[in-house]
Protein backbone atom coordinates (compact mmCIF):
# COMPACT_ATOMS: atom_id res chain seq x y z
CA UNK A 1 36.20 64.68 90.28
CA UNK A 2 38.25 65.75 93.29
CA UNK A 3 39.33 68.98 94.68
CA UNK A 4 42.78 70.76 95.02
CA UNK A 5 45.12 73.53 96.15
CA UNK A 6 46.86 75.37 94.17
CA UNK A 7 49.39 77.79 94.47
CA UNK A 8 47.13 80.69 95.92
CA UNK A 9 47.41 78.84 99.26
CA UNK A 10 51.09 79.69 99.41
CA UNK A 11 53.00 81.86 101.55
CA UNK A 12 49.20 82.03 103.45
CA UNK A 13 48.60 78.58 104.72
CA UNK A 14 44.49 79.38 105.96
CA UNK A 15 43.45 76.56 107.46
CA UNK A 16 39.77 77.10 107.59
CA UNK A 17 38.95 74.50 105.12
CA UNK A 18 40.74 71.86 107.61
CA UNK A 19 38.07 72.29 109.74
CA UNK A 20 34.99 71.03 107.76
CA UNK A 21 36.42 68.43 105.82
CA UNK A 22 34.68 65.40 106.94
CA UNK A 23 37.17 62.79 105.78
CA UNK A 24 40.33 64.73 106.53
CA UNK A 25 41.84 64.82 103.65
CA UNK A 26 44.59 67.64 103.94
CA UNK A 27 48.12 67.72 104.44
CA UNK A 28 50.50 69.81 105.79
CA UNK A 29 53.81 71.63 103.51
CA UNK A 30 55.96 74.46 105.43
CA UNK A 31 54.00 76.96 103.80
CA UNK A 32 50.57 75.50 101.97
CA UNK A 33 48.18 72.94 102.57
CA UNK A 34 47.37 70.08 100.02
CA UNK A 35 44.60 67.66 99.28
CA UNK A 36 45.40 63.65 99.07
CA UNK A 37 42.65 63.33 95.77
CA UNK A 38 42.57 59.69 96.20
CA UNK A 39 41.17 60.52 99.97
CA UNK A 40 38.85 63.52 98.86
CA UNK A 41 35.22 62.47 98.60
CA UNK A 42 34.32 65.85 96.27
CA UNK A 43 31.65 66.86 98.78
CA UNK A 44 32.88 70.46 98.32
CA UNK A 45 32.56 71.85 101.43
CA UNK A 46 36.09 73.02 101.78
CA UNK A 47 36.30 75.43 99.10
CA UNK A 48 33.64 78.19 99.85
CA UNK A 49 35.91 78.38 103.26
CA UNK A 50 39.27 79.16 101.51
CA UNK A 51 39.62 82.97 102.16
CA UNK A 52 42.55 82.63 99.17
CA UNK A 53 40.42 80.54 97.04
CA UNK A 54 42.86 78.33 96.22
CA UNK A 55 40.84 75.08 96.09
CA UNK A 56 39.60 74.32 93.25
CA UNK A 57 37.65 71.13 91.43
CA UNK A 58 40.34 69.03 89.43
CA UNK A 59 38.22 70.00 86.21
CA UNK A 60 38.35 73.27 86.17
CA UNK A 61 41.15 75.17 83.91
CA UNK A 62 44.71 74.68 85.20
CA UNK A 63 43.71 72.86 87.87
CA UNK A 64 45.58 69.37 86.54
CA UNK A 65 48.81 70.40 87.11
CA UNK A 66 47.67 70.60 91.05
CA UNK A 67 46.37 67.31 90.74
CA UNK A 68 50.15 65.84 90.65
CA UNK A 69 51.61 68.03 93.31
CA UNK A 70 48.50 67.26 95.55
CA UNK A 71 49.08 63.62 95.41
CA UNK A 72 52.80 63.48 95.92
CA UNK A 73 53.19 66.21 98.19
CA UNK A 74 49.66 64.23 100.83
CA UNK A 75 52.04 61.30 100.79
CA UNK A 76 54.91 62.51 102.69
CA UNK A 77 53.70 66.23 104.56
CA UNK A 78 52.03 65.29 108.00
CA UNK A 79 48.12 65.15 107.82
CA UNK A 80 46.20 68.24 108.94
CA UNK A 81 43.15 67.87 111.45
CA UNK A 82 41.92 71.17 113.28
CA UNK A 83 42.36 74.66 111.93
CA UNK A 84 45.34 75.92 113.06
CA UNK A 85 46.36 80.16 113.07
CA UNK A 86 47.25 81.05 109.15
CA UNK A 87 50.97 82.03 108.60
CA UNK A 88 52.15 85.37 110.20
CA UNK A 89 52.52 87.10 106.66
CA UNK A 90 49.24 85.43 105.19
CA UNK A 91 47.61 88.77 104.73
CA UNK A 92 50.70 90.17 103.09
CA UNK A 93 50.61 87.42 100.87
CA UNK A 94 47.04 86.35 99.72
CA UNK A 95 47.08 88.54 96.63
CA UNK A 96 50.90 87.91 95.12
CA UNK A 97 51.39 86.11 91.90
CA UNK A 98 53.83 84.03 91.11
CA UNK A 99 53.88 81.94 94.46
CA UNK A 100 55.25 78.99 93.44
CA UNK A 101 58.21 79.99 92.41
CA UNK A 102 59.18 83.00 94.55
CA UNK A 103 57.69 81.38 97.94
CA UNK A 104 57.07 77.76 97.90
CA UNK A 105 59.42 76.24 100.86
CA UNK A 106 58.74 72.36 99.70
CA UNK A 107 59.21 70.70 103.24
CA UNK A 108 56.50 69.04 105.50
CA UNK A 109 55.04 71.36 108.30
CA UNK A 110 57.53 70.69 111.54
């Protein structure tokens, strides 16, 4: 098992769960976070502090699509070490459906 993001993290960008991973597993899109799975040790300890609950184990429903897009996107977006200030609109955002395709910017954080 390993953990993911999904879409709820887009267009919000929390970075709260950066903070307790022990193994530093995250990476960094223009607007969302990722997890590298191959890097995740499933200790869990990143979900509970997702304010958009957008990280998820790999088993449960839906969540295999995420696995993909985690592993490309951790291979080329900049890797994420200390919480950093969510996005400006993250508020605005957290409850929208639909994120993927109406806000996803798929560039690495600059």
């Amino acid at each position: 098992m390993t953990y993911i993001v999904n879409d709820k993290c887009i267009g919000c960008k929390y970075t709260d769960c950066v903070e307790v991973c022990p193994v530093d597993c995250f990476y960094e899109g223009e607007n969302t976070l990722v997890i590298n799975p191959d890097e995740c040790i499933d200790c869990g300890v990143c979900e509970p502090e997702c304010p958009a609950e957008a990280i998820l184990p790999d088993t449960e429903p839906g969540a295999e699509q995420w696995v993909q897009f985690n592993l490309e996107k951790s291979v080329i977006w900049p890797n994420i070490t200390e919480r950093k200030e969510p996005l400006p609109e993250a508020d605005e955002n957290l409850d929208k459906t639909n994120k993927f395709n109406s806000l996803f910017i798929d560039k690495p954080a600059t």
